[in-house]
C-alpha atoms as a PDB file:
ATOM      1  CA  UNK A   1      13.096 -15.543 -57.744  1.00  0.00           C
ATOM      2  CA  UNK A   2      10.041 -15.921 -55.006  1.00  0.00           C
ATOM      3  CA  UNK A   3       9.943 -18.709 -53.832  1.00  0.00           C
ATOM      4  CA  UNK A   4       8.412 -14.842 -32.479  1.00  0.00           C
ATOM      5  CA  UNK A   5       8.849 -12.962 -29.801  1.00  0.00           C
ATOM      6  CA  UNK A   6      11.981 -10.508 -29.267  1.00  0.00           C
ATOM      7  CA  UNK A   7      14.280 -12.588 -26.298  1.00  0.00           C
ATOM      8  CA  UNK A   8      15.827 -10.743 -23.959  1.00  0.00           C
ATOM      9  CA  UNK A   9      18.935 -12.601 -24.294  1.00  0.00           C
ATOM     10  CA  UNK A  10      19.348 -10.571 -27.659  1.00  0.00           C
ATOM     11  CA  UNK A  11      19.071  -7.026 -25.681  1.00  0.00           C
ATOM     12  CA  UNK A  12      22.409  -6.010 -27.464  1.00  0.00           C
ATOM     13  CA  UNK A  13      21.211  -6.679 -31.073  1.00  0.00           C
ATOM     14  CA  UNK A  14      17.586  -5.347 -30.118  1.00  0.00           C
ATOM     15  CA  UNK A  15      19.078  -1.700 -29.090  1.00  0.00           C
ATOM     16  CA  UNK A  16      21.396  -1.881 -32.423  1.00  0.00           C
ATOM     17  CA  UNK A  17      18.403  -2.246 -34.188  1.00  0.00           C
ATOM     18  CA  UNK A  18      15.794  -0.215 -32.478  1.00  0.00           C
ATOM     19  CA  UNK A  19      19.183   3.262 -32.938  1.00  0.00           C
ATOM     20  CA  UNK A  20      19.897   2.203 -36.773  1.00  0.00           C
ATOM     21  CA  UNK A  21      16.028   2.412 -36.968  1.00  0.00           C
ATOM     22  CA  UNK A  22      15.292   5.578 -35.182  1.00  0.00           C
ATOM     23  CA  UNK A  23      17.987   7.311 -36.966  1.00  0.00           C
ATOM     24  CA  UNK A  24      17.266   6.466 -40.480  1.00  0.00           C
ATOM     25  CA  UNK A  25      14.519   4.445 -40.437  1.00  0.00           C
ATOM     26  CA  UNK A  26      14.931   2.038 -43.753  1.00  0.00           C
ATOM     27  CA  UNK A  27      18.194   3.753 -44.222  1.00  0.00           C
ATOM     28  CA  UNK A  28      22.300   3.704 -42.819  1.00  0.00           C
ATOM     29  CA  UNK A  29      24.842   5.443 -43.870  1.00  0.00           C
ATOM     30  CA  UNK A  30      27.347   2.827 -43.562  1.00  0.00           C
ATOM     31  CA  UNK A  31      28.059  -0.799 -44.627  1.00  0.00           C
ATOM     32  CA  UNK A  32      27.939  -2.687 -41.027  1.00  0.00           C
ATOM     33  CA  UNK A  33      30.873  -3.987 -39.274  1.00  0.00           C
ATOM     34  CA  UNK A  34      33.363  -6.061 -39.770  1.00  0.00           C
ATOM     35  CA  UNK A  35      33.742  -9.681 -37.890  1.00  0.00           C
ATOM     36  CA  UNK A  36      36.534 -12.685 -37.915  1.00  0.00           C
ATOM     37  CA  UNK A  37      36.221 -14.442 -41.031  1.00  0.00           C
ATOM     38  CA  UNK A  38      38.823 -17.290 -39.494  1.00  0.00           C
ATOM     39  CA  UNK A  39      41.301 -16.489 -42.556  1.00  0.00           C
ATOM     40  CA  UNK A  40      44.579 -15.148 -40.608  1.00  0.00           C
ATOM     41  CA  UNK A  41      44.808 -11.005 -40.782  1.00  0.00           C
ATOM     42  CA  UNK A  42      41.019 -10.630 -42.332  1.00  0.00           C
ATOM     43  CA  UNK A  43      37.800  -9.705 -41.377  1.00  0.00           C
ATOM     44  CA  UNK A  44      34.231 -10.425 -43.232  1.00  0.00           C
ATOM     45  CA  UNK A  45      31.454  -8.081 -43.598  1.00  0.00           C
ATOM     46  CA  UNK A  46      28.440  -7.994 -41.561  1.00  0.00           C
ATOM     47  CA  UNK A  47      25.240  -5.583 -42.536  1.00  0.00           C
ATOM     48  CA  UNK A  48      23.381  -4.599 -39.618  1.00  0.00           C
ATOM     49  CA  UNK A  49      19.800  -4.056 -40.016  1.00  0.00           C
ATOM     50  CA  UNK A  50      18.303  -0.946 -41.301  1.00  0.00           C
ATOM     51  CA  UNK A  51      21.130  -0.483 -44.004  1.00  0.00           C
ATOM     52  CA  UNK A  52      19.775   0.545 -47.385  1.00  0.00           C
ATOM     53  CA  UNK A  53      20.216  -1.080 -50.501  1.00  0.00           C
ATOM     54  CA  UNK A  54      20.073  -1.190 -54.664  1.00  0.00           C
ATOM     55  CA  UNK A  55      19.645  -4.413 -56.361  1.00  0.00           C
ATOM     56  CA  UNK A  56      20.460  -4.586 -60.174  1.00  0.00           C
ATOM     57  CA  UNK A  57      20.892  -8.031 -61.987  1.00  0.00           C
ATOM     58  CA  UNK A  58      19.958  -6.422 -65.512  1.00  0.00           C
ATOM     59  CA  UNK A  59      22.864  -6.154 -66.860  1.00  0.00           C
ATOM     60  CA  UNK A  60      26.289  -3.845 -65.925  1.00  0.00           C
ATOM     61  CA  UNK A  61      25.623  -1.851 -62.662  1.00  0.00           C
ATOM     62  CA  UNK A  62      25.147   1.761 -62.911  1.00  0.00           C
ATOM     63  CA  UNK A  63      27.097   3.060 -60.002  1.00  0.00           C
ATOM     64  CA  UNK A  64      24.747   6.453 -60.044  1.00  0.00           C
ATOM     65  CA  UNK A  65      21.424   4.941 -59.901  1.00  0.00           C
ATOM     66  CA  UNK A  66      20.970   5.442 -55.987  1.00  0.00           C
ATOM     67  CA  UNK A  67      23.050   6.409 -52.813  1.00  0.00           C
ATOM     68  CA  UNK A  68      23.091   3.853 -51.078  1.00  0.00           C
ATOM     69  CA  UNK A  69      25.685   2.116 -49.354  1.00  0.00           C
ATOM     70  CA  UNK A  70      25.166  -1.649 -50.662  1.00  0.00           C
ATOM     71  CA  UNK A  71      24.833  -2.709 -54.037  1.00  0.00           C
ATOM     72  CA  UNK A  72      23.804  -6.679 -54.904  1.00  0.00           C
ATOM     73  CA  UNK A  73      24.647  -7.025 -58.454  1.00  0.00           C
ATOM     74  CA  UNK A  74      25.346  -9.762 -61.196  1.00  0.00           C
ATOM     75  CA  UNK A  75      28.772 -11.619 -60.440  1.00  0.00           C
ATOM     76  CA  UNK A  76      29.259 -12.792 -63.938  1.00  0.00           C
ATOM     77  CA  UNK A  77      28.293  -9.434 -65.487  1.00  0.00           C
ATOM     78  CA  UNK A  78      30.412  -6.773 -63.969  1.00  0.00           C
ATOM     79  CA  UNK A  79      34.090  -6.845 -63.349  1.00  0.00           C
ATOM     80  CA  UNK A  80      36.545  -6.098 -60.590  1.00  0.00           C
ATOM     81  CA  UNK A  81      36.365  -2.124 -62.185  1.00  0.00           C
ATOM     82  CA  UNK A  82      32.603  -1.992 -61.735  1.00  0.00           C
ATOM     83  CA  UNK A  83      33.392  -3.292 -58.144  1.00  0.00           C
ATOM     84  CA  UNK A  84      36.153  -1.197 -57.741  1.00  0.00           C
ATOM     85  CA  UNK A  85      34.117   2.150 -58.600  1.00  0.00           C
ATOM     86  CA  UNK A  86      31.095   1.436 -56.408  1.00  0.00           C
ATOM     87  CA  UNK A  87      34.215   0.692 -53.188  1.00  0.00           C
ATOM     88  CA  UNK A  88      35.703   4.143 -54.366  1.00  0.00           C
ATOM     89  CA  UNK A  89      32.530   5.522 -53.217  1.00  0.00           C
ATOM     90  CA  UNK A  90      32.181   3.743 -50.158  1.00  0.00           C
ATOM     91  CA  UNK A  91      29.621   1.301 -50.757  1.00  0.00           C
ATOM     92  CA  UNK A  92      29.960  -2.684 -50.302  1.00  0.00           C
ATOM     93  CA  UNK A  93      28.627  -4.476 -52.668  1.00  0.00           C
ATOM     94  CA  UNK A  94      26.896  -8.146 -52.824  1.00  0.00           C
ATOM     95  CA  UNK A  95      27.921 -11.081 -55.452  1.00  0.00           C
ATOM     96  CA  UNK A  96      24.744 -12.647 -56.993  1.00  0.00           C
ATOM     97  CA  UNK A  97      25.277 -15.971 -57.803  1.00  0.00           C
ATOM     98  CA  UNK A  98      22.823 -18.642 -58.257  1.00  0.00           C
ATOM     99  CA  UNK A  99      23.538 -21.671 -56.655  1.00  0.00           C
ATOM    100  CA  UNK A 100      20.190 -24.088 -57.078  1.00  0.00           C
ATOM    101  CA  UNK A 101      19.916 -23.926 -60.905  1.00  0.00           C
ATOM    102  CA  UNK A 102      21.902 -24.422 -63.792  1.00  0.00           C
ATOM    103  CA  UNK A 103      22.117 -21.606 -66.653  1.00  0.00           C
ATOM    104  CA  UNK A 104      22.649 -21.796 -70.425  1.00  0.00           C
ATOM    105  CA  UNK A 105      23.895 -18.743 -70.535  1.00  0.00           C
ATOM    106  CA  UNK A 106      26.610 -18.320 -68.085  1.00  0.00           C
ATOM    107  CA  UNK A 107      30.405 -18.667 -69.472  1.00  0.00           C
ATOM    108  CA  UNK A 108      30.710 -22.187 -67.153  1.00  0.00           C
ATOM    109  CA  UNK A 109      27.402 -24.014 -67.890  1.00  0.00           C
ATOM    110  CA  UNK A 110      29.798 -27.041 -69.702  1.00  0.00           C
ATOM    111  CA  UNK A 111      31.106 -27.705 -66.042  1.00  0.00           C
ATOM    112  CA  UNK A 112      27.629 -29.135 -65.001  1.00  0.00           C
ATOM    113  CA  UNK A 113      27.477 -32.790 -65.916  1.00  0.00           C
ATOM    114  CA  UNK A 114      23.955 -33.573 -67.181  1.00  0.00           C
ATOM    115  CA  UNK A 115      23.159 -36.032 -64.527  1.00  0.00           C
ATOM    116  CA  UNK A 116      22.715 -33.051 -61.991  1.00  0.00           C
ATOM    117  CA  UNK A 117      20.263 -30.866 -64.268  1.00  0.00           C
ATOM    118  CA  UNK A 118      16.908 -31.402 -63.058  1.00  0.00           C
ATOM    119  CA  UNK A 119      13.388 -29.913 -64.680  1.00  0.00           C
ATOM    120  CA  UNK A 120      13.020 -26.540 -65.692  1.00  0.00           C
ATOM    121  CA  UNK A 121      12.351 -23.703 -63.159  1.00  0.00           C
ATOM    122  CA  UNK A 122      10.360 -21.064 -65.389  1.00  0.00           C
ATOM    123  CA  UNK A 123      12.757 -19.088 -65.922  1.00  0.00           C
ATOM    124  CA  UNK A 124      14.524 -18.949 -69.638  1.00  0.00           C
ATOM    125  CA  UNK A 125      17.409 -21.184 -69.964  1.00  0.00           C
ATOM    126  CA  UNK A 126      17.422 -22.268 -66.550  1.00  0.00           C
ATOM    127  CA  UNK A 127      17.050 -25.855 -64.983  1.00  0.00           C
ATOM    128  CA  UNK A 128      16.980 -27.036 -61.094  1.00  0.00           C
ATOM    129  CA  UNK A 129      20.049 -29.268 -59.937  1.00  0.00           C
ATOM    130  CA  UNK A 130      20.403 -31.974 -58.025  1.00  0.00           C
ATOM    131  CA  UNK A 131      21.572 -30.650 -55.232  1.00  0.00           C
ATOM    132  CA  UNK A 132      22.090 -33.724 -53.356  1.00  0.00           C
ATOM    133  CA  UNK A 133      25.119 -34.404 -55.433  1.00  0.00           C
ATOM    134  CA  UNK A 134      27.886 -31.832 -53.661  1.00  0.00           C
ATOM    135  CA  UNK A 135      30.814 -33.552 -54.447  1.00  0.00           C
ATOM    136  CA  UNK A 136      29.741 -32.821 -57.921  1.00  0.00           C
ATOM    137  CA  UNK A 137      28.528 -29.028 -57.441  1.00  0.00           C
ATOM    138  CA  UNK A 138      31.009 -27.823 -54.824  1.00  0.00           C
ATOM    139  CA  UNK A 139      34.174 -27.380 -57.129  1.00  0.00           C
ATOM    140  CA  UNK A 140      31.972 -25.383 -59.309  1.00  0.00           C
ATOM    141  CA  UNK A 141      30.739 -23.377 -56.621  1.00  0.00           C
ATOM    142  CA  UNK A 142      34.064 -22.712 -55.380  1.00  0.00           C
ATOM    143  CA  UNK A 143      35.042 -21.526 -58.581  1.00  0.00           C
ATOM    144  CA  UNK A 144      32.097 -19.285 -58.402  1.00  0.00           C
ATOM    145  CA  UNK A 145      32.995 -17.857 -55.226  1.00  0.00           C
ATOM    146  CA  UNK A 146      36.753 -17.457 -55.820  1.00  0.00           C
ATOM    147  CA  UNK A 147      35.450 -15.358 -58.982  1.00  0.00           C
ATOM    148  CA  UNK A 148      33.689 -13.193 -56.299  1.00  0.00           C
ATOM    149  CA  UNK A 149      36.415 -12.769 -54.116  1.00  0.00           C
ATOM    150  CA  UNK A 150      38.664 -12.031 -57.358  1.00  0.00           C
ATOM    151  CA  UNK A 151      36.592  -9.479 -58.699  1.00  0.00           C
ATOM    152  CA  UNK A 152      37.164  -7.731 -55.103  1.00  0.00           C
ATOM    153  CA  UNK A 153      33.210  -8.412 -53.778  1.00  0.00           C
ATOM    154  CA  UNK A 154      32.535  -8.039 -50.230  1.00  0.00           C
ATOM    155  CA  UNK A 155      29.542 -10.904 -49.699  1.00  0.00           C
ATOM    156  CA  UNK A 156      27.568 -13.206 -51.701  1.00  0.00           C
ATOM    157  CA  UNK A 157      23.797 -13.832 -52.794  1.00  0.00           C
ATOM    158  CA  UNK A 158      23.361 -17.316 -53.836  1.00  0.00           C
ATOM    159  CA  UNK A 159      19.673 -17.422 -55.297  1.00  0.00           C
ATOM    160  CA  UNK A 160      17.367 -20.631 -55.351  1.00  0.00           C
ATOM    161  CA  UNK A 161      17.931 -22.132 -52.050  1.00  0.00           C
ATOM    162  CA  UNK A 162      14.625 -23.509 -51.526  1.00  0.00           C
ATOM    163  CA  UNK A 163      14.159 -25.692 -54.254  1.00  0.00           C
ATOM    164  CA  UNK A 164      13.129 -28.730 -51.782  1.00  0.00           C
ATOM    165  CA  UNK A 165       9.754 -26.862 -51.859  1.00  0.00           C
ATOM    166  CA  UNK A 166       9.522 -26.763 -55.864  1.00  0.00           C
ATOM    167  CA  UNK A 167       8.966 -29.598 -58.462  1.00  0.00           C
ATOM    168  CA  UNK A 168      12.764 -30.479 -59.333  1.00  0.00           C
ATOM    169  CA  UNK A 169      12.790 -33.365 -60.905  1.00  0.00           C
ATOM    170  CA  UNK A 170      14.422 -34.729 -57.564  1.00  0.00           C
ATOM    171  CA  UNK A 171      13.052 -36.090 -54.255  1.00  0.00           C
ATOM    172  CA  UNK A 172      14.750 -33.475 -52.360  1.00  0.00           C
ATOM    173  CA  UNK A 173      14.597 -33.194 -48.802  1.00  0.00           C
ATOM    174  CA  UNK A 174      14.567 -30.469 -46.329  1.00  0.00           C
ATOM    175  CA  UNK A 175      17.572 -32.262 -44.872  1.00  0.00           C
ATOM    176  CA  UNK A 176      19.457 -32.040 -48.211  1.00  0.00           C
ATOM    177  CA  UNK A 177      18.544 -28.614 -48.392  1.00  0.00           C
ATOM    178  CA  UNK A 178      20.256 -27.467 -45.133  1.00  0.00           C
ATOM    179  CA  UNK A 179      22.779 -29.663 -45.780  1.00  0.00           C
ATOM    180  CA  UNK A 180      23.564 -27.621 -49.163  1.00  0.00           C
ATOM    181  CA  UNK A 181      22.881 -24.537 -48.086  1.00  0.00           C
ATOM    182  CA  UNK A 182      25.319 -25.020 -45.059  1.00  0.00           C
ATOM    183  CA  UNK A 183      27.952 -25.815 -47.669  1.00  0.00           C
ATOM    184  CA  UNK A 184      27.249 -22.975 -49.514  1.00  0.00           C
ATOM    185  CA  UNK A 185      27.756 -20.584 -46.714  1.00  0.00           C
ATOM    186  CA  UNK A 186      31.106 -22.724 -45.656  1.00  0.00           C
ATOM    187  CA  UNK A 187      32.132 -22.418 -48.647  1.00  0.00           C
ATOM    188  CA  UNK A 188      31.770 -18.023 -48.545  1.00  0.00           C
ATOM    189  CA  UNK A 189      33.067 -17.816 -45.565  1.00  0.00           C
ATOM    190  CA  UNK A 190      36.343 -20.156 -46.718  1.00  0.00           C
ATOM    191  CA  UNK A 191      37.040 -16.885 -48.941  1.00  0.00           C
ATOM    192  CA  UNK A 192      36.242 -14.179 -46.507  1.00  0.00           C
ATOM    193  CA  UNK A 193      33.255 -13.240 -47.834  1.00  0.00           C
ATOM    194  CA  UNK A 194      29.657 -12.487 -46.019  1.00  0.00           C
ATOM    195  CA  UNK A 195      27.013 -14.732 -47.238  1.00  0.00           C
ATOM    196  CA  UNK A 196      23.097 -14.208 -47.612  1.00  0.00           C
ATOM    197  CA  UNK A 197      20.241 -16.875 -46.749  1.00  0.00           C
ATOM    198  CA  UNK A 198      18.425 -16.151 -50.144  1.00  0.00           C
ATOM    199  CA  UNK A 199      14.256 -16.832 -49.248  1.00  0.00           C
ATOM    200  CA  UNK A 200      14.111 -20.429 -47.739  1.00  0.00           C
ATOM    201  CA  UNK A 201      11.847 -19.170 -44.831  1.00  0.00           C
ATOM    202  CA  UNK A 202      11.091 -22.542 -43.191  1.00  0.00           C
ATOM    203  CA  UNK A 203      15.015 -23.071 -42.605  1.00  0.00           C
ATOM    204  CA  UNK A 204      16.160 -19.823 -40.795  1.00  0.00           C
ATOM    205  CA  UNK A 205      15.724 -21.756 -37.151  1.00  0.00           C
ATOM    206  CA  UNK A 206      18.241 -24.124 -38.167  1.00  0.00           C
ATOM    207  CA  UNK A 207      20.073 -21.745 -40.674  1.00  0.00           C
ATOM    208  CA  UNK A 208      20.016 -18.105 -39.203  1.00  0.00           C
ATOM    209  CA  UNK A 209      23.573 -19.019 -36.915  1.00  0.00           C
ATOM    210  CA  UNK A 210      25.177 -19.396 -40.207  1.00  0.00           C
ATOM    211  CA  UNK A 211      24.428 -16.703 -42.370  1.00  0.00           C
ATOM    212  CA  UNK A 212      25.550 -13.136 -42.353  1.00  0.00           C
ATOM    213  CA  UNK A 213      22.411 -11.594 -43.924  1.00  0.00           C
ATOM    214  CA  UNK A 214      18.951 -12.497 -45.241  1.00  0.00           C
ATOM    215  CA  UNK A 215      17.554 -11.743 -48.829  1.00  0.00           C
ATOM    216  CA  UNK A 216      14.012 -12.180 -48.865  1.00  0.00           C
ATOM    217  CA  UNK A 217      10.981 -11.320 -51.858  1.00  0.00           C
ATOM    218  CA  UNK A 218       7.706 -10.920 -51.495  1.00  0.00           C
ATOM    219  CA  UNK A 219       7.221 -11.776 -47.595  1.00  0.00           C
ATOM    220  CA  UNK A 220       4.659  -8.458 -47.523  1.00  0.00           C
ATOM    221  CA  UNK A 221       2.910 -10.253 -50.232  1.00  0.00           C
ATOM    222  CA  UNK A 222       2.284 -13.374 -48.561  1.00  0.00           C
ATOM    223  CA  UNK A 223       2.214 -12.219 -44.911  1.00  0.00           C
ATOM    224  CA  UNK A 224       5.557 -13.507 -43.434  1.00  0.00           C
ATOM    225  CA  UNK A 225       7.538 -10.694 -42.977  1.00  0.00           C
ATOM    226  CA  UNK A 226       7.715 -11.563 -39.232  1.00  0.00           C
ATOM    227  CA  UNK A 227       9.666 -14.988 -39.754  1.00  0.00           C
ATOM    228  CA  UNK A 228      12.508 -12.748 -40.426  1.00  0.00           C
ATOM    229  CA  UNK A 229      12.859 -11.916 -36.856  1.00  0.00           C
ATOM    230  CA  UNK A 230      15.687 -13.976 -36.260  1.00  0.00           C
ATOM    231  CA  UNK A 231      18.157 -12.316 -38.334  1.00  0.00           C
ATOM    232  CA  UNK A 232      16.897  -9.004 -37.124  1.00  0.00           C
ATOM    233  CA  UNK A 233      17.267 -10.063 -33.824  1.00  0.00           C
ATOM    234  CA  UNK A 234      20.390 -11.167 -34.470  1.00  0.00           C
ATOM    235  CA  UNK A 235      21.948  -7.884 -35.517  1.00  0.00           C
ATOM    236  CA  UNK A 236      22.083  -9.139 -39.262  1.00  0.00           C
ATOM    237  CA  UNK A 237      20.500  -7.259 -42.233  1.00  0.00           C
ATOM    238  CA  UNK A 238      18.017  -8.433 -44.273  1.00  0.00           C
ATOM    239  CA  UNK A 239      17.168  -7.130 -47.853  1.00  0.00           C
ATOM    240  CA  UNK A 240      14.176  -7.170 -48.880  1.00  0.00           C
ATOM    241  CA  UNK A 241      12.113  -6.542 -51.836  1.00  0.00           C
ATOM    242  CA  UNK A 242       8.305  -6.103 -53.119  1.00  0.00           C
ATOM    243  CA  UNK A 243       7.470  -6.133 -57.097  1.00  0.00           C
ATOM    244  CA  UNK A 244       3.654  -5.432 -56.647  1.00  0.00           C
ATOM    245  CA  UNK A 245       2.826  -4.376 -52.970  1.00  0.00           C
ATOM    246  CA  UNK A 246       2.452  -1.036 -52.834  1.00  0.00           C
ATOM    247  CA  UNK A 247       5.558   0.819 -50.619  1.00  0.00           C
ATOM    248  CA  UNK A 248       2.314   2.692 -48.234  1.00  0.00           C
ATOM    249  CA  UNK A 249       1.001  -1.333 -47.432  1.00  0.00           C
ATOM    250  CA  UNK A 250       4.270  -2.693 -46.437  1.00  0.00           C
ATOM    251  CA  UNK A 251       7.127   0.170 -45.346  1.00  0.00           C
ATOM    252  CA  UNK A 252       5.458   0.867 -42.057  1.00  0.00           C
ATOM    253  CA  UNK A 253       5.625  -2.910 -40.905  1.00  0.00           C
ATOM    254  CA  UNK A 254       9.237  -3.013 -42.405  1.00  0.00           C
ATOM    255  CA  UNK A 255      10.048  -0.095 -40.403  1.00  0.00           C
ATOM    256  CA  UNK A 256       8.595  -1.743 -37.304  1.00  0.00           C
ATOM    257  CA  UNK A 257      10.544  -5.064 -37.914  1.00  0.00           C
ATOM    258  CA  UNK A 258      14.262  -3.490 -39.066  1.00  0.00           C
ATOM    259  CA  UNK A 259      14.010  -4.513 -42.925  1.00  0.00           C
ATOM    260  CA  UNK A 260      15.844  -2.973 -45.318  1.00  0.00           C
ATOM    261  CA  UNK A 261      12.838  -2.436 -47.988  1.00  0.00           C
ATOM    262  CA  UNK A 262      12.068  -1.004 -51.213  1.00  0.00           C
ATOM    263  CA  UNK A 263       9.845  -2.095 -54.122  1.00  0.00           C
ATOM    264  CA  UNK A 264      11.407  -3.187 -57.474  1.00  0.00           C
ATOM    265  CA  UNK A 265      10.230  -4.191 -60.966  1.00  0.00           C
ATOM    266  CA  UNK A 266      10.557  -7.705 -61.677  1.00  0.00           C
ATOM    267  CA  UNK A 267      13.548  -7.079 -64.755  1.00  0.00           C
ATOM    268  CA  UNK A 268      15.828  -6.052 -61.562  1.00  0.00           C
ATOM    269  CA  UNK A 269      17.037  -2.745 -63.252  1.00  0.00           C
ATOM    270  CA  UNK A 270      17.440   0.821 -61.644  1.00  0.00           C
ATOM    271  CA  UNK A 271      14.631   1.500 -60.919  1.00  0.00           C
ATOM    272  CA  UNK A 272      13.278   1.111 -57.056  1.00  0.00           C
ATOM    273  CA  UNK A 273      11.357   3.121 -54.502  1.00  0.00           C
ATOM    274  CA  UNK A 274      12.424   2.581 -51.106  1.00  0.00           C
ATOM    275  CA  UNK A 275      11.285   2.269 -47.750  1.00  0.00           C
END
């Protein structure tokens, strides 16, 4: 779904970067570290820069489609197995769940009351919430993520956190939008698991302290690959993807900046071309 200058203070996260970089260049052969999570006895992922990556949300993940050592896949459509396999060959792997619209076809869409389903968002079956109401969404979200952290995932991708910039059917606010996606990431790392700022560009100033990762489309596309700095900087991952920029226009800035980039097909199946 689409949509500064390196401090010296960060010389630590800079020289990660710059050695993941130089010795793979969009590639790692690992899954990051590990860091408190602030459960007692656990840890929570944390994907450095550099790492590469497969996405698949089409349906059950095939575990053979690339070597990489993160997979993102569908939360509701594979099982603890299909999570199980893809640990069993050392990869962590990424929970997508979307957390800004409501779905017809997901097993809990009764749990949304229809006072928080805004206007569609283009996409079939699908309809923005009201994300202003969190005492309303939160249970459900936490039921999401305890799903996740059932099924044995290591981190989460909640999509649609930006929809302040689209026509809801609400007057949302940037301020309800960081207040949400704040929650959201609270709520991941209440479970132990890593948590992704999905898109929502404007908000990584105020948001980047709180994340683990980034998961970003299209910034090639429309120029603003750079405003990812911050999580590069940082020492966190981000995971990014192109659908029609050519890899030759946009791997050697990706390179330059840390991303973790390859080029996908808009159905979000096997197929990709990476950096």
């Amino acid at each position: 779904m689409r949509r500064r200058t390196w401090p010296w203070a960060t010389l630590p996260a800079v020289l990660t970067v710059a050695l993941a970089v130089l010795l793979s260049g969009c590639t790692s052969t690992d899954g990051g570290r590990d860091t408190p999570s602030g459960g007692p006895g656990k840890s929570r992922w944390q994907p450095r820069p550099g790492l590469a990556w497969q996405w698949q949300l089409d349906g059950k993940v095939d575990a053979t489609a690339a070597d990489v050592p993160v997979y993102d896949i569908d939360g509701f459509e594979n099982d603890a197995e299909d999570v199980a396999r893809l640990h069993r060959a050392g990869r962590k792997v990424i929970c997508y769940i979307n957390v800004g619209a409501w779905e017809d076809y997901r097993p809990d869409n009764d749990a949304f009351p229809r006072s928080v389903l805004g206007g569609p968002n283009g996409w079939d079956g699908e309809r923005w919430l009201d994300i202003r109401r969190v005492s309303v969404l939160r249970p459900i979200m936490e039921r999401r993520f305890d799903m996740c952290r059932r099924k044995g995932f290591d981190a989460v991708e909640p999509d649609l956190m930006e929809g302040y910039n689209d026509d809801t059917g609400f007057p949302l606010t940037a301020r309800d939008q960081l207040r949400y996606n704040r929650m959201i990431a609270e709520i991941a790392h209440e479970r132990g698991l890593a948590v992704g700022l999905k898109n929502d560009l404007a908000q990584i100033p105020q948001l980047v302290g709180v994340f683990d990762f980034a998961v970003n489309e299209q910034c090639a596309e429309y120029g603003e690959c750079a405003r990812l700095k911050p999580f590069i900087e940082a020492g966190k991952a981000v995971f990014h993807v192109e659908y029609t920029e050519p890899n030759g226009r946009f791997c050697p800035e990706s390179r330059k900046l840390g991303l973790s980039s390859m080029r996908k097909k808009w159905e979000l199946g096997t197929w990709r071309r990476a950096c």
